[in-house]
Protein backbone atom coordinates (compact mmCIF):
# COMPACT_ATOMS: atom_id res chain seq x y z
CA UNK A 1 10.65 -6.19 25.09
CA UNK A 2 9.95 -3.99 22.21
CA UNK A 3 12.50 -3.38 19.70
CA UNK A 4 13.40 -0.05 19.21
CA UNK A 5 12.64 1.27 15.34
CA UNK A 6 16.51 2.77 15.34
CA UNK A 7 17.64 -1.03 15.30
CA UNK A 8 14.22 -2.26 13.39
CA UNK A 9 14.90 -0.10 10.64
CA UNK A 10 18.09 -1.64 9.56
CA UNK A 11 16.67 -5.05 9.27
CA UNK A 12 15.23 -4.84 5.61
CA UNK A 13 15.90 -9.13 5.08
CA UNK A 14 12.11 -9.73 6.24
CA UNK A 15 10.61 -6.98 4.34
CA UNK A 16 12.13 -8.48 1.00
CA UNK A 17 11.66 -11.96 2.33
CA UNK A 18 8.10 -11.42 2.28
CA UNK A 19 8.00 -9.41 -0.99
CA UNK A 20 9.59 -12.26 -2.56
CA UNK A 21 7.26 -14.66 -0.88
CA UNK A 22 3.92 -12.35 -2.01
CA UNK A 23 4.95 -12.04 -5.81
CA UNK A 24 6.82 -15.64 -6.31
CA UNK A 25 2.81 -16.85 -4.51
CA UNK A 26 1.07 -14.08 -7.48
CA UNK A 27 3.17 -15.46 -10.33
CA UNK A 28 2.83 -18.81 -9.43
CA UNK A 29 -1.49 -17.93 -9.16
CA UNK A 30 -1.31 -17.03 -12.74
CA UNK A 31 -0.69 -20.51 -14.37
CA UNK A 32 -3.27 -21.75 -11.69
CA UNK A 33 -5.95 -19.69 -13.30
CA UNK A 34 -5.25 -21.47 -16.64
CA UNK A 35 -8.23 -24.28 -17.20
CA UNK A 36 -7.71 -27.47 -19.19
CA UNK A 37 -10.44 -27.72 -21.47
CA UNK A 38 -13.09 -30.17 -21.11
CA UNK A 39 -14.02 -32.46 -24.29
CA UNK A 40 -17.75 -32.62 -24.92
CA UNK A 41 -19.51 -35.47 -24.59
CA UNK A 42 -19.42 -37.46 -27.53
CA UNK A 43 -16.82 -35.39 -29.42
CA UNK A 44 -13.89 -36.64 -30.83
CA UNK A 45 -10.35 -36.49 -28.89
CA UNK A 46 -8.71 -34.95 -31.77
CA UNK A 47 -10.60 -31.70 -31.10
CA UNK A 48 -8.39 -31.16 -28.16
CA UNK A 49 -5.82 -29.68 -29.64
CA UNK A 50 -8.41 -27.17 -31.20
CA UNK A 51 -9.88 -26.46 -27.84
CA UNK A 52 -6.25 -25.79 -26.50
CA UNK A 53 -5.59 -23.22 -29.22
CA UNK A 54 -9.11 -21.36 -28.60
CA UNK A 55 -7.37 -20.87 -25.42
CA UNK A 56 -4.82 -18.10 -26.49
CA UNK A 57 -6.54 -15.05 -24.77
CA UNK A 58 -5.77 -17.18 -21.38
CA UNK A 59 -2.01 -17.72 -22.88
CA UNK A 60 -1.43 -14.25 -23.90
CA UNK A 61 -3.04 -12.66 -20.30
CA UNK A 62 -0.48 -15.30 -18.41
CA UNK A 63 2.76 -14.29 -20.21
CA UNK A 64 2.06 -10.47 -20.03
CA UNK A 65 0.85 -10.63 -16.61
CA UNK A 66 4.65 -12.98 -15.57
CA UNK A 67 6.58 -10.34 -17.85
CA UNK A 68 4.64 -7.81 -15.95
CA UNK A 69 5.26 -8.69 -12.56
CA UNK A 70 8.71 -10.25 -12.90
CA UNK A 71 9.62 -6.70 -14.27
CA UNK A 72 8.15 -5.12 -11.08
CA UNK A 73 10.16 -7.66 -8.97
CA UNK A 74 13.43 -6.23 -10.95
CA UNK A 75 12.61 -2.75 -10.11
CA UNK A 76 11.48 -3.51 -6.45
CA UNK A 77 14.90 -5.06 -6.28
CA UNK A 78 16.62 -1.73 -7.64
CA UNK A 79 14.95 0.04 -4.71
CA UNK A 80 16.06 -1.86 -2.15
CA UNK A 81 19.88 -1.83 -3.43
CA UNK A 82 19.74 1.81 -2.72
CA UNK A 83 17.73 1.51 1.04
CA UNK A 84 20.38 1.59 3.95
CA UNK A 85 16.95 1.41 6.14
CA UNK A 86 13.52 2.00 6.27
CA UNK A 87 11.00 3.48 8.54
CA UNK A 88 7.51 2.78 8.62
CA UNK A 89 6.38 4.70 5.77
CA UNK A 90 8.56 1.91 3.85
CA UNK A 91 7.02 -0.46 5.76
CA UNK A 92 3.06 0.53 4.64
CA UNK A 93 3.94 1.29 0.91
CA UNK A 94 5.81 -1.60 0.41
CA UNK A 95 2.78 -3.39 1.93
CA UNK A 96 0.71 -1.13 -0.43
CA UNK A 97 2.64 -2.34 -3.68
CA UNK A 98 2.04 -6.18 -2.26
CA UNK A 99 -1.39 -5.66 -2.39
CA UNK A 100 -2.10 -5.10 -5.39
CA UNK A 101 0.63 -7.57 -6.59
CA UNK A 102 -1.41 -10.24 -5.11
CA UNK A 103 -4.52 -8.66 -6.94
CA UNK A 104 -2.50 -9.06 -10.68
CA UNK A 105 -3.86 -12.57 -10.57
CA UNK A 106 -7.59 -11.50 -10.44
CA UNK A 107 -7.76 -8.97 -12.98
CA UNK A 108 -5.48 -11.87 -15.36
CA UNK A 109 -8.28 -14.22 -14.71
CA UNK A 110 -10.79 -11.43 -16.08
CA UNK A 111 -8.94 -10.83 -18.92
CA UNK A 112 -8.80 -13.91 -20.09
CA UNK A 113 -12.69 -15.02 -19.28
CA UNK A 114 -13.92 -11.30 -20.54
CA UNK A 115 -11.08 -9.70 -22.93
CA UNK A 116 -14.01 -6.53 -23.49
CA UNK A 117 -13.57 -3.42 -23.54
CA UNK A 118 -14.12 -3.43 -19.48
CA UNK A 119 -12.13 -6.69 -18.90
CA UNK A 120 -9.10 -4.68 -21.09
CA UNK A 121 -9.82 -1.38 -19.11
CA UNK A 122 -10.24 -3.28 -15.64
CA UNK A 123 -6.71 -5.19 -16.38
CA UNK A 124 -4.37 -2.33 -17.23
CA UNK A 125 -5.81 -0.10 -14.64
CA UNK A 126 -4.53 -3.12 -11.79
CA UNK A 127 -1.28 -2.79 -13.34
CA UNK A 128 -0.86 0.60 -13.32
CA UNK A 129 -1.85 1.15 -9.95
CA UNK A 130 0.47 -1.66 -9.33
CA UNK A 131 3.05 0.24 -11.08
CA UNK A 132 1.97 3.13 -9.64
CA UNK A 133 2.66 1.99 -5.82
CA UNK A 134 5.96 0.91 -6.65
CA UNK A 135 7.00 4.54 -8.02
CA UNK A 136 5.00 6.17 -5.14
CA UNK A 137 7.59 3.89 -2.61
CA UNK A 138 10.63 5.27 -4.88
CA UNK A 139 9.51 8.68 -4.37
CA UNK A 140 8.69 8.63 -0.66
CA UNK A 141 12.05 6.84 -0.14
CA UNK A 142 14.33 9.66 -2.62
CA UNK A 143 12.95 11.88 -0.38
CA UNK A 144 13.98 10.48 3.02
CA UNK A 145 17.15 10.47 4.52
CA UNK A 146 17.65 6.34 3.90
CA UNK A 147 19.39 5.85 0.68
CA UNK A 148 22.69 5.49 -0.12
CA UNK A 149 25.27 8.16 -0.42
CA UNK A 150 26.79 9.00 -3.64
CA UNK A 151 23.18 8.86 -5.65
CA UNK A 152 22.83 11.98 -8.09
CA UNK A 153 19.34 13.85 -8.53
CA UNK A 154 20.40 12.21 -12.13
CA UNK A 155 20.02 9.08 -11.39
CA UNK A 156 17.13 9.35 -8.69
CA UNK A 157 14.82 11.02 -11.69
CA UNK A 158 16.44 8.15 -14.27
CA UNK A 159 15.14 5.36 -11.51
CA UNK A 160 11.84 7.37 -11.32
CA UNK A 161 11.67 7.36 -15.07
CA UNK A 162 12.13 3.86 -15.35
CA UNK A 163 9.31 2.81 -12.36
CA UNK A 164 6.50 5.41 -14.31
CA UNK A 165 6.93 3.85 -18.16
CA UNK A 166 5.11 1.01 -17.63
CA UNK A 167 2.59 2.10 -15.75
CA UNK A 168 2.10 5.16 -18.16
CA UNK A 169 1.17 2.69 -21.30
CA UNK A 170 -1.31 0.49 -18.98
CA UNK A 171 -3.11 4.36 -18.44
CA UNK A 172 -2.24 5.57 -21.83
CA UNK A 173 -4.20 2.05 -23.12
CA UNK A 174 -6.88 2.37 -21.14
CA UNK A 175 -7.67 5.63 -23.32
CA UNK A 176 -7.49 3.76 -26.13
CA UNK A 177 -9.81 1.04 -24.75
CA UNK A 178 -12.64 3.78 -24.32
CA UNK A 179 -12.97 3.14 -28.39
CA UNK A 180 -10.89 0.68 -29.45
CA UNK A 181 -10.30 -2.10 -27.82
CA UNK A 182 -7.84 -4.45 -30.36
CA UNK A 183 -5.69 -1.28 -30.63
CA UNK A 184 -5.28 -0.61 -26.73
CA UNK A 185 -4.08 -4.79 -26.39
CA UNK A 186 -1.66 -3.53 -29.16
CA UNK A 187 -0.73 -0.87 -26.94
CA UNK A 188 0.92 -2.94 -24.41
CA UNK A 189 3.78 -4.11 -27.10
CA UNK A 190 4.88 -0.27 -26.48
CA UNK A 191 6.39 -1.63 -23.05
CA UNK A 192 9.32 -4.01 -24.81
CA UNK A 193 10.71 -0.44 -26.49
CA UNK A 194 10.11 1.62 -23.83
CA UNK A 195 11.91 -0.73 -21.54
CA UNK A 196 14.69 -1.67 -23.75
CA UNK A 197 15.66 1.87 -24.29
CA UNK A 198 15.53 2.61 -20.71
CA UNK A 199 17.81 -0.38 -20.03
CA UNK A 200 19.85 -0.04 -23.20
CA UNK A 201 24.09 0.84 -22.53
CA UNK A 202 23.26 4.86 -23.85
CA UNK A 203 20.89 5.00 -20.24
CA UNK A 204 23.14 3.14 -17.64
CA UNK A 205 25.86 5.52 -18.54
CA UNK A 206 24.32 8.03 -16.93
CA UNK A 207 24.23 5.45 -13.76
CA UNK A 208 28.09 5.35 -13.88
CA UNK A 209 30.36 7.46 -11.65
CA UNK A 210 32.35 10.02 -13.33
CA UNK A 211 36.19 9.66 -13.70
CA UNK A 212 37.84 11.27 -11.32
């Protein structure tokens, strides 16, 4: 017997069972992508530790790309304090945003092997789009009749705010890539200010109820 989408629609604990599942699987793919480094033949052991430092591109793409995606996670947990329900447009966005989670480990892997100006390019634009998705799902869901009561237009643009800053810098980089590509890597440091600010005390003020 089919269940009826009234009653479907209030069971959200498989939708973020599987979320959870898809990016805990994506982060744990990034460390996977890491290679030990093979000693040539007839080289010395002691160069290992040489070989293991060359290795910092690799390093640098993992810890961005974990930052990156655990920050998602955060925000994809924001939304989902504010669903009551969903419908199936939550349903296929949500699937949408899993997607390309699950694709974060690809473009890392690129990075790392090609950090050019199209392996740069290639990366950010996976992340915004991943960013992206995860904004598009806030949006579609402000606009439905599933959220919580007691949310201000306030803090729905504030939330909005915060899912669009990182993806901005990955497309604001990605500019920057077209003729420089050091200075568009450099670019992605804008995200720990950006972020901080947006979670600093001054922000979630405007979060809190007003005194009655």
């Amino acid at each position: 017997m089919e269940i009826p989408f009234r009653r479907e629609s209030l069971e959200t604990d498989r939708l973020l069972a599987l979320s959870d599942g898809v990016i805990a699987i994506a982060i744990t793919l990034l460390v996977l992508e890491i290679t030990v480094p093979e000693i040539p033949p007839g080289s010395p052991v002691s160069i290992l530790s040489t070989l293991v430092f060359d290795q910092w591109h690799e390093f640098f793409a993992y810890v961005l790309s974990f930052l990156v995606i655990g920050s998602y996670w955060v925000l994809h947990r924001r939304i989902f304090l504010h669903i009551e329900a969903h419908d199936k447009g939550i349903v296929w966005l949500n699937l949408l945003f899993l997607l390309m989670v699950a694709f974060v480990p690809y473009g890392t892997s690129l990075l790392s092997t090609y950090p050019t100006q199209f392996g740069v390019m290639f990366y950010a634009g996976i992340l915004a789009i991943t960013g992206l998705t995860l904004t598009l799902l806030w949006g579609y869901a402000s606009r439905r009749d599933i959220l919580e009561d007691g949310l201000t237009s306030t803090l729905v643009v504030l939330e909005g705010t915060r899912f669009l800053a990182s993806p901005a810098v990955f497309l604001f980089s990605i500019v920057i890539a077209s003729f420089d590509t050091n200075l568009a890597v450099l670019s992605w440091l804008l995200l720990l200010p950006i972020n901080a600010l947006l979670q600093s005390r001054v922000v979630e003020s405007y979060e809190e109820p007003a005194p009655v």
